[in-house]
C-alpha atoms as a PDB file:
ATOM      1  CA  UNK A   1     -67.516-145.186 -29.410  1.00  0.00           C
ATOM      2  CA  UNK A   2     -65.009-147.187 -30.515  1.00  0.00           C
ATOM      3  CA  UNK A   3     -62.079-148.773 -28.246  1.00  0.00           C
ATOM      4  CA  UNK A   4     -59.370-146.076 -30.635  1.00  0.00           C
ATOM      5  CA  UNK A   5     -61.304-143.101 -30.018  1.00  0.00           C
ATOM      6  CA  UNK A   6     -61.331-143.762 -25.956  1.00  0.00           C
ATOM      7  CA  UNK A   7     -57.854-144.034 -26.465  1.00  0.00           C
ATOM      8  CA  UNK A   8     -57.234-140.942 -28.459  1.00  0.00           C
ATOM      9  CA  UNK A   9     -59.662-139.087 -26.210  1.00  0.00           C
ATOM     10  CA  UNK A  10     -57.487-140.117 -22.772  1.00  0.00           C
ATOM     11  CA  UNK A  11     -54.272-139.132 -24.414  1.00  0.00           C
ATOM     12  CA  UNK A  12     -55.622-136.225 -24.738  1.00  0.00           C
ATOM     13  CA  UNK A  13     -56.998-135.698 -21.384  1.00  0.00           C
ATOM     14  CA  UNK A  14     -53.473-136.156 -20.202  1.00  0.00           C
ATOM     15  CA  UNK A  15     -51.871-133.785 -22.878  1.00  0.00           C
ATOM     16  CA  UNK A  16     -54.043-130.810 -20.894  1.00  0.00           C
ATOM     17  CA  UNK A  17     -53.741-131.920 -17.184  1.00  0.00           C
ATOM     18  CA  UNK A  18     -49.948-132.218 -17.501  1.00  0.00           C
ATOM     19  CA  UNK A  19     -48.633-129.272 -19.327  1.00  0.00           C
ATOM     20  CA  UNK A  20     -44.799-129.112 -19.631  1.00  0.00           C
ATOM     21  CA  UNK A  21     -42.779-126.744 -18.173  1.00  0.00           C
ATOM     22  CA  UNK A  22     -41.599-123.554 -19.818  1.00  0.00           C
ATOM     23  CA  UNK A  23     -43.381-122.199 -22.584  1.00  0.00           C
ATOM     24  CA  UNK A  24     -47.131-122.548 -23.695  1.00  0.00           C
ATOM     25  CA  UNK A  25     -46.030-124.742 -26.415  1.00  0.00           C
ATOM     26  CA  UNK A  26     -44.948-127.428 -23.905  1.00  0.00           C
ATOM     27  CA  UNK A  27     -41.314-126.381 -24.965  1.00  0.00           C
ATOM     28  CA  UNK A  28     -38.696-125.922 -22.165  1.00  0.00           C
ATOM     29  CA  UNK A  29     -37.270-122.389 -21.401  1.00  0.00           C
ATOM     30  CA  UNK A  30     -34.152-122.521 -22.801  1.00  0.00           C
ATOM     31  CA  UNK A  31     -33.030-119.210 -20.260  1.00  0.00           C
ATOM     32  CA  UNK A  32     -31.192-120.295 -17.275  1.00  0.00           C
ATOM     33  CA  UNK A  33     -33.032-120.043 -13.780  1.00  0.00           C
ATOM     34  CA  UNK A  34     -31.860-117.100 -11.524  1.00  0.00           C
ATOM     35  CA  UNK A  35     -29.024-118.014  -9.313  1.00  0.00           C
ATOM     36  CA  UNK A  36     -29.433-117.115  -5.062  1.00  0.00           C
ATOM     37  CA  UNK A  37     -27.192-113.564  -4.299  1.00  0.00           C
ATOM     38  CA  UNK A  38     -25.051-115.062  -1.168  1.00  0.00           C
ATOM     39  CA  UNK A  39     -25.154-112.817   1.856  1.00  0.00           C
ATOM     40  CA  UNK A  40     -22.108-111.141   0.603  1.00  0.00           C
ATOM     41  CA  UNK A  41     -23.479-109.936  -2.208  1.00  0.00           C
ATOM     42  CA  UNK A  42     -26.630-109.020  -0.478  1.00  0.00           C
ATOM     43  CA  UNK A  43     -24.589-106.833   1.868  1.00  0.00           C
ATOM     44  CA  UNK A  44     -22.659-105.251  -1.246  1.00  0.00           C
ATOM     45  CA  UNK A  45     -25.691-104.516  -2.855  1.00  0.00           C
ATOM     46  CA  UNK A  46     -26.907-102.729   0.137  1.00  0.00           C
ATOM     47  CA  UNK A  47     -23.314-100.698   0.892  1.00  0.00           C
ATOM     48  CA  UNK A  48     -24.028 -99.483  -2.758  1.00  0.00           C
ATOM     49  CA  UNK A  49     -27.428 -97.939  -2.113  1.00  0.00           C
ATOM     50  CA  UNK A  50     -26.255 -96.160   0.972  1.00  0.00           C
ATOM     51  CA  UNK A  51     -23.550 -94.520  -0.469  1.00  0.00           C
ATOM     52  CA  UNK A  52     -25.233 -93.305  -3.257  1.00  0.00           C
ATOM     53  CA  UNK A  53     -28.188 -91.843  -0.900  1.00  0.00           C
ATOM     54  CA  UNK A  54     -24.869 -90.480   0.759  1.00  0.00           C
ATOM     55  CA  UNK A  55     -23.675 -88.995  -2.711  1.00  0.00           C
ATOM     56  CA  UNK A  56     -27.056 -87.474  -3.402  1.00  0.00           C
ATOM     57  CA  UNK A  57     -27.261 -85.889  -0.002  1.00  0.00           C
ATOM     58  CA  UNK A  58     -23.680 -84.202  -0.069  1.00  0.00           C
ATOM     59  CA  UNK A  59     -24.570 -82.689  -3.346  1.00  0.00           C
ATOM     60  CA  UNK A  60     -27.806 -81.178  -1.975  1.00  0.00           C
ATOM     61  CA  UNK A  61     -25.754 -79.861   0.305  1.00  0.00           C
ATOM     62  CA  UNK A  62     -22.978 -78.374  -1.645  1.00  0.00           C
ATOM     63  CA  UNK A  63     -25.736 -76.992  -4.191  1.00  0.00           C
ATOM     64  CA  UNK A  64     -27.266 -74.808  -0.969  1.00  0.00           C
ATOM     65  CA  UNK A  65     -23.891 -73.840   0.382  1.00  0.00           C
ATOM     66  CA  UNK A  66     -23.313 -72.805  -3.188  1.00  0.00           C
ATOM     67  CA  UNK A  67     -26.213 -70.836  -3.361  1.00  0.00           C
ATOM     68  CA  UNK A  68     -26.583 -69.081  -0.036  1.00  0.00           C
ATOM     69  CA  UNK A  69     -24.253 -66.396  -0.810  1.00  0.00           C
ATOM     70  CA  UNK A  70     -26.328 -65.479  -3.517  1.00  0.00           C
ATOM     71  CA  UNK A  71     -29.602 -65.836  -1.038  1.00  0.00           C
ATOM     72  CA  UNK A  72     -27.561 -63.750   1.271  1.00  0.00           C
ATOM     73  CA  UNK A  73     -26.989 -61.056  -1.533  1.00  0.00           C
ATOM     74  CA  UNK A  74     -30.256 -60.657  -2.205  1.00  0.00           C
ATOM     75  CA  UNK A  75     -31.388 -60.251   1.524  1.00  0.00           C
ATOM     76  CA  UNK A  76     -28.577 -57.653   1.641  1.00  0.00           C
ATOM     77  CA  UNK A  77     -29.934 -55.606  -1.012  1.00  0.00           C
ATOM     78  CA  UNK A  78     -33.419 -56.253  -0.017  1.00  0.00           C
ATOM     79  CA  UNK A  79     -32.276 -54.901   3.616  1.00  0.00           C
ATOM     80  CA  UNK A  80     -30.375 -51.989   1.589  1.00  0.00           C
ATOM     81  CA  UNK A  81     -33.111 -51.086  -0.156  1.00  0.00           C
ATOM     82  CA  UNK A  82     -35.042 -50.949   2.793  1.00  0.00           C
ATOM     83  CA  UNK A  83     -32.674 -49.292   5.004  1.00  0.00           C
ATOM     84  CA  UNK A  84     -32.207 -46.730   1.899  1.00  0.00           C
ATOM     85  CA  UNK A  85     -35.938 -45.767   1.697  1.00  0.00           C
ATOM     86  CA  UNK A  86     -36.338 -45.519   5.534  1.00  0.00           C
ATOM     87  CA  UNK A  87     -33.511 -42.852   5.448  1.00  0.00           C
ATOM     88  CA  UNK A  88     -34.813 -41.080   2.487  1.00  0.00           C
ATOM     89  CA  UNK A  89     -38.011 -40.792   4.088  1.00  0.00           C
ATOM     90  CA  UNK A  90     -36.647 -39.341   7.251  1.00  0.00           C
ATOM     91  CA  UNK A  91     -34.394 -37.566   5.320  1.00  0.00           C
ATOM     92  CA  UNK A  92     -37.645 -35.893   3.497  1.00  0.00           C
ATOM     93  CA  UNK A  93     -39.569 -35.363   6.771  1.00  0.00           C
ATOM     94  CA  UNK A  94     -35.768 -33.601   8.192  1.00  0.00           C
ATOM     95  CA  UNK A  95     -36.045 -31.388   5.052  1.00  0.00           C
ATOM     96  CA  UNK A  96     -39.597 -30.858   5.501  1.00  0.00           C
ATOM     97  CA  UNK A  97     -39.567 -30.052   9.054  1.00  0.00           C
ATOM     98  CA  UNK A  98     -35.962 -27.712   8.037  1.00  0.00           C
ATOM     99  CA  UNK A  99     -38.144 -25.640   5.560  1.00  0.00           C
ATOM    100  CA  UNK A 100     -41.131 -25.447   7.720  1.00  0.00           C
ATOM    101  CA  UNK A 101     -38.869 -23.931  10.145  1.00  0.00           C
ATOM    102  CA  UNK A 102     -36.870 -21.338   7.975  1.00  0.00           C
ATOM    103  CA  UNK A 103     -40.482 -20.566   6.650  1.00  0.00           C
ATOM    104  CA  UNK A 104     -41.712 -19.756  10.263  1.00  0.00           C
ATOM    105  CA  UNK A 105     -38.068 -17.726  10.788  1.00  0.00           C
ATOM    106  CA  UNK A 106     -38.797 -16.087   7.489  1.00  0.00           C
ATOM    107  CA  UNK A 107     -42.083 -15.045   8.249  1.00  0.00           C
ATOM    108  CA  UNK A 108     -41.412 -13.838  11.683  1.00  0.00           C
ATOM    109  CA  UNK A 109     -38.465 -11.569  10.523  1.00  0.00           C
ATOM    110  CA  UNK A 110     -41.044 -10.161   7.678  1.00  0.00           C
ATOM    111  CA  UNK A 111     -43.458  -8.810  10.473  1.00  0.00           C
ATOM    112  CA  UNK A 112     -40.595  -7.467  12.421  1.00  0.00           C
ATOM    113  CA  UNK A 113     -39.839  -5.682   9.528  1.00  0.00           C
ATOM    114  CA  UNK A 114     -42.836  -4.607   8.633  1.00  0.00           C
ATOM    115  CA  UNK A 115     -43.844  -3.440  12.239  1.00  0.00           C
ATOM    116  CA  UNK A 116     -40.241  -1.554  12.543  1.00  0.00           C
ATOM    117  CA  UNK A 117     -41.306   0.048   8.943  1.00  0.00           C
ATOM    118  CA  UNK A 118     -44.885   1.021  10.229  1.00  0.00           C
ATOM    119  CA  UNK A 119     -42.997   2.467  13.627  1.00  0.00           C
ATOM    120  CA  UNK A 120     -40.552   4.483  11.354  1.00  0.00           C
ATOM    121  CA  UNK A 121     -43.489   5.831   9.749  1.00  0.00           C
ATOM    122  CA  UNK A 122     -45.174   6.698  12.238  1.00  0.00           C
ATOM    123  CA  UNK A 123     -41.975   8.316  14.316  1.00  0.00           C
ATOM    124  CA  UNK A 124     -41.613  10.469  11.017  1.00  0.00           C
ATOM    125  CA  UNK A 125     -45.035  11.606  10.556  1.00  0.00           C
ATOM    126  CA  UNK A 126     -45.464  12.727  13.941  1.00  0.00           C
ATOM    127  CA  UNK A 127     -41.955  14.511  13.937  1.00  0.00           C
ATOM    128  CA  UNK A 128     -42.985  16.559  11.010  1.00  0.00           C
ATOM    129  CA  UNK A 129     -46.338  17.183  12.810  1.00  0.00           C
ATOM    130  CA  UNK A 130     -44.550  18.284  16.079  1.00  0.00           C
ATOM    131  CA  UNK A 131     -41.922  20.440  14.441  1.00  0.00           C
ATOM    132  CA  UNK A 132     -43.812  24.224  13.817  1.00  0.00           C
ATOM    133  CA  UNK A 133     -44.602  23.071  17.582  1.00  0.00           C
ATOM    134  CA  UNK A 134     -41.102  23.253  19.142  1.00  0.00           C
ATOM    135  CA  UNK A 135     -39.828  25.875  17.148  1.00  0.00           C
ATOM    136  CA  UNK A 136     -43.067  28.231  18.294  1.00  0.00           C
ATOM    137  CA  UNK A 137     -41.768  26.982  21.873  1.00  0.00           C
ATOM    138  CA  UNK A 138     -38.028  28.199  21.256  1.00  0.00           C
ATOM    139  CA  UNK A 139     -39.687  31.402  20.449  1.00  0.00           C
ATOM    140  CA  UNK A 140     -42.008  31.646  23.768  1.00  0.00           C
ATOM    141  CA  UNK A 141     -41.114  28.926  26.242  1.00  0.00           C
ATOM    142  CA  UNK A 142     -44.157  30.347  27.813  1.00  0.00           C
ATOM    143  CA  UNK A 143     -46.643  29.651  25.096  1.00  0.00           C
ATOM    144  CA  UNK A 144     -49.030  27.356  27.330  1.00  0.00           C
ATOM    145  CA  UNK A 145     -50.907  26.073  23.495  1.00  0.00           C
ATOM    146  CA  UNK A 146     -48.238  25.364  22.318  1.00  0.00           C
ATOM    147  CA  UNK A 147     -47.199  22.851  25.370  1.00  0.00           C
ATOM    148  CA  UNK A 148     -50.468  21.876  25.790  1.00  0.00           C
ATOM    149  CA  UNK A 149     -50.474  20.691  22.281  1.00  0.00           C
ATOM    150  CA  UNK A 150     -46.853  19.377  22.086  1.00  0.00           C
ATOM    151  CA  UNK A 151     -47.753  17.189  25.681  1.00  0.00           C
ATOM    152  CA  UNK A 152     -50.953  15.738  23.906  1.00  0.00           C
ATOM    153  CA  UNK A 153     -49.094  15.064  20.726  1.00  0.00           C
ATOM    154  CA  UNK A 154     -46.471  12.742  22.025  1.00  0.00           C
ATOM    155  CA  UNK A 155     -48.459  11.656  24.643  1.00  0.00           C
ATOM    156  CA  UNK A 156     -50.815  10.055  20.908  1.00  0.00           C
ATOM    157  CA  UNK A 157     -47.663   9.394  19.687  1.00  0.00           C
ATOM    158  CA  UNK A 158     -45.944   7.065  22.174  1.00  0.00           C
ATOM    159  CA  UNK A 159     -49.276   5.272  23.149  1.00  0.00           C
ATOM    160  CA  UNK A 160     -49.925   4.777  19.102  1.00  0.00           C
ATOM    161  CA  UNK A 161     -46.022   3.609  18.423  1.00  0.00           C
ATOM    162  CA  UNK A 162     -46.252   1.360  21.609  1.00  0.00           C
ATOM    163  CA  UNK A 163     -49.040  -0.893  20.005  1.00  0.00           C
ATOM    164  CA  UNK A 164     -46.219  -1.487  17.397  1.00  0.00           C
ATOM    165  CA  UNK A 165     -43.429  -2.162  19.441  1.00  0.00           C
ATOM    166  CA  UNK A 166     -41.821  -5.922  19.598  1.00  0.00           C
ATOM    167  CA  UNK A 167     -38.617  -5.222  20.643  1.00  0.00           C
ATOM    168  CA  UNK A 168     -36.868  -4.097  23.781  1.00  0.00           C
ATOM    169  CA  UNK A 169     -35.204  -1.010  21.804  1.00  0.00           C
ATOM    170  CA  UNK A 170     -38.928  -0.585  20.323  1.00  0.00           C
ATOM    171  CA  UNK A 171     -40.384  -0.227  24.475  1.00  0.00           C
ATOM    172  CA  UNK A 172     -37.331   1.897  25.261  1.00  0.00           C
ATOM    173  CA  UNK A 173     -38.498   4.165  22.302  1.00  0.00           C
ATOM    174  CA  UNK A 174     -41.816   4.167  23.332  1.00  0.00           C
ATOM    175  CA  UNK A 175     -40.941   5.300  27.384  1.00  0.00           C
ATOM    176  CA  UNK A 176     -38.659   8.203  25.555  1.00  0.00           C
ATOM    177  CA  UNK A 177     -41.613   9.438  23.806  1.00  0.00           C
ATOM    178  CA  UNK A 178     -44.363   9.248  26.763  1.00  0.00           C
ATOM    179  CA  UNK A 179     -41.387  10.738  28.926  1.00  0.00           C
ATOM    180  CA  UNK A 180     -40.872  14.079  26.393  1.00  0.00           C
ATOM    181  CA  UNK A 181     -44.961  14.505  27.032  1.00  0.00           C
ATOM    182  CA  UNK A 182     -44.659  14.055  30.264  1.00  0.00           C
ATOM    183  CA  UNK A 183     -41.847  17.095  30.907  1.00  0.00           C
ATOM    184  CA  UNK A 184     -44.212  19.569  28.247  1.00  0.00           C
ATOM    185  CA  UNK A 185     -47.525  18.420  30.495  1.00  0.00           C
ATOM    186  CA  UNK A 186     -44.729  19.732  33.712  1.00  0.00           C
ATOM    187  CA  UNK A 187     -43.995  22.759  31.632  1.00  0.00           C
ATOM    188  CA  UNK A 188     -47.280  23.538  31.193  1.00  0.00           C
ATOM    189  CA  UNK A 189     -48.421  22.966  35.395  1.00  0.00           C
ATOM    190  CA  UNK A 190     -45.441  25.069  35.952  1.00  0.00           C
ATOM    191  CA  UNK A 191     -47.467  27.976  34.974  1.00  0.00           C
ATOM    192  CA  UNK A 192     -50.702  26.828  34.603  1.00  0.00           C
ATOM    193  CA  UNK A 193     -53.028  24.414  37.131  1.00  0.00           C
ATOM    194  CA  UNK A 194     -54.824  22.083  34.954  1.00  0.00           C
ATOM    195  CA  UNK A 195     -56.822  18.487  36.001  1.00  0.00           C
ATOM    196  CA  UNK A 196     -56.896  17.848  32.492  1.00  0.00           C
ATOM    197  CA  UNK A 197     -53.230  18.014  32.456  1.00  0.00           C
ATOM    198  CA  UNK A 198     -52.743  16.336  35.307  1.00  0.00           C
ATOM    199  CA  UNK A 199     -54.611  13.221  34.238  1.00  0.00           C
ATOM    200  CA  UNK A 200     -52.898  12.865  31.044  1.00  0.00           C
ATOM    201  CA  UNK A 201     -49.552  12.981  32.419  1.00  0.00           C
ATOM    202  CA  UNK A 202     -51.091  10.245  35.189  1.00  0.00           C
ATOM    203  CA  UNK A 203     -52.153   8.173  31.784  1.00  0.00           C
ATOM    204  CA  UNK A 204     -48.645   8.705  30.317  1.00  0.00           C
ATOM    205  CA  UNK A 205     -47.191   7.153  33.248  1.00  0.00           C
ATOM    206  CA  UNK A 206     -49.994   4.203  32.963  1.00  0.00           C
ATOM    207  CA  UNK A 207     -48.910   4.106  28.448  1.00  0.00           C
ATOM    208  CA  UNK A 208     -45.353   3.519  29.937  1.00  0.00           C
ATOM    209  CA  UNK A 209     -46.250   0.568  32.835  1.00  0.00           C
ATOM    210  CA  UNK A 210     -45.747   2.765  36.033  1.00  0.00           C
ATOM    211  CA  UNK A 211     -49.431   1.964  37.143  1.00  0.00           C
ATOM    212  CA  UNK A 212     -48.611   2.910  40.640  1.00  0.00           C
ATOM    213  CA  UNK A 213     -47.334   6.285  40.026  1.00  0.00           C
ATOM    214  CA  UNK A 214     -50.225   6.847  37.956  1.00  0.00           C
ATOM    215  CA  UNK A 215     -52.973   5.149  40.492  1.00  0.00           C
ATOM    216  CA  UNK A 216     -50.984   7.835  43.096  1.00  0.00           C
ATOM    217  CA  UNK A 217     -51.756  10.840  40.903  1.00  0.00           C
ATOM    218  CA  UNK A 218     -55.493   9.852  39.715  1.00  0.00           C
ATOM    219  CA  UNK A 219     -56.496   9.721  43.546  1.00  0.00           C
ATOM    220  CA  UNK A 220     -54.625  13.483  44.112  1.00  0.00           C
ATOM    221  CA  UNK A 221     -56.713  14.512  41.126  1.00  0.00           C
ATOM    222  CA  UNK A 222     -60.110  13.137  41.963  1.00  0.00           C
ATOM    223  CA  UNK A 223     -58.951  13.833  45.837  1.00  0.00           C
ATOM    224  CA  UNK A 224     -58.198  17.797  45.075  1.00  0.00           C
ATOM    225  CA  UNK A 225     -61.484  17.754  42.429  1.00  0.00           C
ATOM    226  CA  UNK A 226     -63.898  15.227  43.411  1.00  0.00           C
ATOM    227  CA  UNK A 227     -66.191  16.518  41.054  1.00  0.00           C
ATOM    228  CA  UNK A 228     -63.988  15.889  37.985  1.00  0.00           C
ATOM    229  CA  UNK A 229     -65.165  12.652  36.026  1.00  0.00           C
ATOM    230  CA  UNK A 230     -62.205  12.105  34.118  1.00  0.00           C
ATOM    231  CA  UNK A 231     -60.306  11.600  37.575  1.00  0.00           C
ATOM    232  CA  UNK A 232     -62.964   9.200  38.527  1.00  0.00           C
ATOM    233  CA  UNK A 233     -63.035   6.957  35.334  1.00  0.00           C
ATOM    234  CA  UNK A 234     -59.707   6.839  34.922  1.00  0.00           C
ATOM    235  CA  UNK A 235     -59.226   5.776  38.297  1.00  0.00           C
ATOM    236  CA  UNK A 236     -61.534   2.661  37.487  1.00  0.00           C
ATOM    237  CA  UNK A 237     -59.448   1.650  34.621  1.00  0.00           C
ATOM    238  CA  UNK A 238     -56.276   1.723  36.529  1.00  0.00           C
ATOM    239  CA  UNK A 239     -58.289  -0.167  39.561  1.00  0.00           C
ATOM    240  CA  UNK A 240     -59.405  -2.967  37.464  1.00  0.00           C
ATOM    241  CA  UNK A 241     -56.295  -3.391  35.306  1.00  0.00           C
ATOM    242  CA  UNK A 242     -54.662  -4.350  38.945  1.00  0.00           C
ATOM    243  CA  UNK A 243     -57.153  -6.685  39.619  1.00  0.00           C
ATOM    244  CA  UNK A 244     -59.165  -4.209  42.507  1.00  0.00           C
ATOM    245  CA  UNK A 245     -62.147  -4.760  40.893  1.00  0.00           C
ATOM    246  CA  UNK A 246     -64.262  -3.181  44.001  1.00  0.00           C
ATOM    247  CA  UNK A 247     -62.420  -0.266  43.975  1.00  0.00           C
ATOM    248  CA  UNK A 248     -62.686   0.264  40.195  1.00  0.00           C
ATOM    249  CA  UNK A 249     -66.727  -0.404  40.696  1.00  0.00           C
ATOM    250  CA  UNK A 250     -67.054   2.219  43.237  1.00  0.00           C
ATOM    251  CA  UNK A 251     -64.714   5.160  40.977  1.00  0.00           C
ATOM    252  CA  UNK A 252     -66.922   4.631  37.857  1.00  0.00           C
ATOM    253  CA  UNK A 253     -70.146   4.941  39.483  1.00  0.00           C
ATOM    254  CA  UNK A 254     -68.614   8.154  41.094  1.00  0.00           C
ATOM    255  CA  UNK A 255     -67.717   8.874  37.252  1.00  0.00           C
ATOM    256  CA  UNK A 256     -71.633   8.356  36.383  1.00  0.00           C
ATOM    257  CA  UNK A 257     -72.621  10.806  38.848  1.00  0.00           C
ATOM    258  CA  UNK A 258     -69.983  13.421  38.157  1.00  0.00           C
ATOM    259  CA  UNK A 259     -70.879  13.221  34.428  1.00  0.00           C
ATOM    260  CA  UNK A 260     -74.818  12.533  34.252  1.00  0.00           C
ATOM    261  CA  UNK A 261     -74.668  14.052  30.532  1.00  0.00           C
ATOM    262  CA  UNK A 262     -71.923  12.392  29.421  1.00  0.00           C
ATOM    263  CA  UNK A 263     -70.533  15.645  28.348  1.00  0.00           C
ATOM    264  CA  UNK A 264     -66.549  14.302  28.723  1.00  0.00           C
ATOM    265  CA  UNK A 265     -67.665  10.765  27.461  1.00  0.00           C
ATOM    266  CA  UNK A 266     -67.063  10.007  31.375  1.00  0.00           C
ATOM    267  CA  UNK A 267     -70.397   8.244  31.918  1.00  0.00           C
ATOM    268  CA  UNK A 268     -70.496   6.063  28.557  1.00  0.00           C
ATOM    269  CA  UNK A 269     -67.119   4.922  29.664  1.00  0.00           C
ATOM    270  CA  UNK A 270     -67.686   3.620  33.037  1.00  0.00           C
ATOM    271  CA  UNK A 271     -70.823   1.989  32.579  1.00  0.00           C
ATOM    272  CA  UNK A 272     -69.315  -0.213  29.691  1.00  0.00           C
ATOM    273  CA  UNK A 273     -66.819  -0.852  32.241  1.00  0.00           C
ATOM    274  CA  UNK A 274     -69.260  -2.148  34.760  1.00  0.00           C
ATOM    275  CA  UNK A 275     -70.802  -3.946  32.705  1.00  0.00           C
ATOM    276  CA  UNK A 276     -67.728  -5.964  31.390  1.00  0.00           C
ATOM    277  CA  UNK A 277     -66.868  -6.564  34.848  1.00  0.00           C
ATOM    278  CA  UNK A 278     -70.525  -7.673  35.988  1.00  0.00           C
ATOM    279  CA  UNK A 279     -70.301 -10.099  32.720  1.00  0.00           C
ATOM    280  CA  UNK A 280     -66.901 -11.390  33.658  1.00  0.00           C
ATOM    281  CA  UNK A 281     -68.092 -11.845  37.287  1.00  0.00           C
ATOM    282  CA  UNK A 282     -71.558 -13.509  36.090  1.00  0.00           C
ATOM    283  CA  UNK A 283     -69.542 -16.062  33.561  1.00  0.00           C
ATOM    284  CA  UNK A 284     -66.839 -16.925  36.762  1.00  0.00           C
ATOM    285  CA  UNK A 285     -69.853 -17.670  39.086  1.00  0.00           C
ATOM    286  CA  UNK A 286     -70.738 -19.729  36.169  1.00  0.00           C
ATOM    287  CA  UNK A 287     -67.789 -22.198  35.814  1.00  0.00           C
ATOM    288  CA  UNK A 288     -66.544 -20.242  33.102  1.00  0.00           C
ATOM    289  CA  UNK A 289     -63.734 -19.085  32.337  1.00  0.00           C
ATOM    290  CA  UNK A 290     -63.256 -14.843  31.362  1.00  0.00           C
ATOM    291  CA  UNK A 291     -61.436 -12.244  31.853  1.00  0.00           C
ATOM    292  CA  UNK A 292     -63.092  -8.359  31.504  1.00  0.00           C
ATOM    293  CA  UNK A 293     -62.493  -6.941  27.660  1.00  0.00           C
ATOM    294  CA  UNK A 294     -61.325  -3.545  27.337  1.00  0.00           C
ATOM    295  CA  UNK A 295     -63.469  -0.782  25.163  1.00  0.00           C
ATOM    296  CA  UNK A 296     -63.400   2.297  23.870  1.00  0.00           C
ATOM    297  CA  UNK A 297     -64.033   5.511  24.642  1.00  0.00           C
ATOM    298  CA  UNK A 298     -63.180   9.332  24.531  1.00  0.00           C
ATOM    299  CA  UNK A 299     -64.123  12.436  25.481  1.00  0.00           C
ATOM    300  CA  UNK A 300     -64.123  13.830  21.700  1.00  0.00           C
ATOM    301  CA  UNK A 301     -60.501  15.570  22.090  1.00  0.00           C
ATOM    302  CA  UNK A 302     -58.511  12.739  24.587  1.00  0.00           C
ATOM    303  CA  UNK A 303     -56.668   9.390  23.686  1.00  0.00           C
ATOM    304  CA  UNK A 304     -58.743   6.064  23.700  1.00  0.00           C
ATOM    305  CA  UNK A 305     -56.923   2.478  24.698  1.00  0.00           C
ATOM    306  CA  UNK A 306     -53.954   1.193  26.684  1.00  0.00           C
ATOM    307  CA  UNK A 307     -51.666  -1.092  27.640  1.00  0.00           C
ATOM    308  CA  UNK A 308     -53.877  -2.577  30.417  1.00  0.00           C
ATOM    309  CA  UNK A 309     -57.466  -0.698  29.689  1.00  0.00           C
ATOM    310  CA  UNK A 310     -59.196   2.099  28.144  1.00  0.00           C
ATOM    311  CA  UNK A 311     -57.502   5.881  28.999  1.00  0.00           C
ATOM    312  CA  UNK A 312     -59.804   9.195  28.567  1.00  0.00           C
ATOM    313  CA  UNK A 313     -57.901  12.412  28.646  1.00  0.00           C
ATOM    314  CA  UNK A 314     -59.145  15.999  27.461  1.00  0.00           C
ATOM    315  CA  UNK A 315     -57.098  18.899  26.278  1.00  0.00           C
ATOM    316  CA  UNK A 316     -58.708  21.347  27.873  1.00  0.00           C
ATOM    317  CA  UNK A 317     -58.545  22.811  31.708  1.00  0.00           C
END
């Protein structure tokens, strides 16, 4: 190489190592270099950005304040609507409970009505049936069929009208019937002995609750005529409805014996008795708790069923 091209080559060397400030070109930047913020300015800067964070915040907070009474309408209504559907549902369970309560009112005064139309009925029908009665009476107070048959008649009528009775009046009634058939059954003793008689008025005063008076007159009866079953098994019932169940055991086994044909219905009567009461006994030894059922039965011409048990009564001597 020649001595000119080393010395192009070097002055080119040195044109790459030492590049001139500013541009690529080698040009100089013609902008002038930042100037140093003094602590002043450093401390204004920073006063700025604190009270704008300041500014920011205080608007934040004016924009809630703003909107809370609006947040605090809503809750209101929300709480309202609440409050508004709690009280229409107690208001619907009030009205409920109201109607369920005029229906129970309504449909207890429609059986009182209906039983104090069924004890009209019945009051009417038996007065018709009892009127050729009396006035045959007014024409022969002595006419012993005649009280026979009026004493039996409202004897069946106040023990059928006291099934029906609900009110005190209704009870009252009922005693003002049972006491008219007990003054014919006197009428007719008067002239006429009769342990028929005499245990029917004993069952009227049983009908109207007097169980003593009529426990008094069944032991006369089966005490005068021991041999008289109807005495005896109506002695039982009135026994056992006061709870002297041994008592009642021992008169209907005498009303067995006294009727071994069942020819007043005696015997049938007290050994469904006895059995109700060995039953009731059995299911108490047992754990279990009974009481002794009352059933039916008649002699073919008495009165079956009371207040407190089963009644038989003839209608004849």
């Amino acid at each position: 190489m020649s001595s000119s091209g080393k010395h192009n080559s070097k002055r080119l060397a040195r044109a790459k190592v030492k590049p001139t400030e500013g541009s690529a070109t080698g040009e100089k930047d013609s902008r002038p270099a930042p100037k140093k913020k003094t602590p002043a300015q450093v401390r204004a800067d920073r006063k700025k950005r604190v009270t704008s964070i300041v500014i920011i915040v205080f608007a934040v907070i004016m924009a809630v304040s703003m909107m809370m009474p609006s947040c605090s309408a809503i809750v209101g209504n929300n709480q309202a609507s609440e409050s508004a559907k709690k009280e229409s549902t107690s208001s619907n369970k009030d009205d409920s409970s109201s109607s369920s309560q005029k229906d129970d009112s309504s449909s207890s005064s429609s059986k009182t009505a209906s039983t104090s139309d069924s004890l009209k009925k019945l009051d009417s029908s038996y007065e018709e049936s009892l009127a050729s009665l009396q006035k045959r009476l007014k024409k022969n107070p002595k006419d012993l069929a005649a009280l026979l048959n009026l004493g039996n008649g409202y004897m069946s009528w106040g023990y059928q009208a006291a099934s029906l009775a609900t009110t005190d009046a209704d009870k009252t009634h009922v005693n003002d019937i049972l006491g008219k058939a007990i003054d014919y059954f006197d009428q007719y003793l008067e002239l006429n002995d009769s342990d028929t008689v005499k245990v029917n008025r004993a069952l009227c005063q049983f009908y109207q609750g007097d169980t003593d008076a009529a426990l008094q007159a069944l032991q006369k009866v089966t005490e005068d005529s021991p041999k008289f079953p109807l005495g005896w098994a109506n002695l039982g019932m009135v026994y056992e409805s006061k709870g002297q169940t041994g008592n009642a055991q021992a008169a209907y086994k005498k009303a067995e014996k006294t009727d071994p044909k069942d020819s007043y219905g005696a015997k049938s009567f007290a050994e469904q008795r006895l059995s109700a009461i060995e039953s009731a006994a059995s299911s108490s030894a047992n754990g279990a708790s009974s009481t002794t059922g009352t059933t039916s039965g008649t002699s073919g011409q008495g009165l079956s069923g009371a207040l407190g048990g089963i009644g038989l009564s003839g209608s004849g001597n």
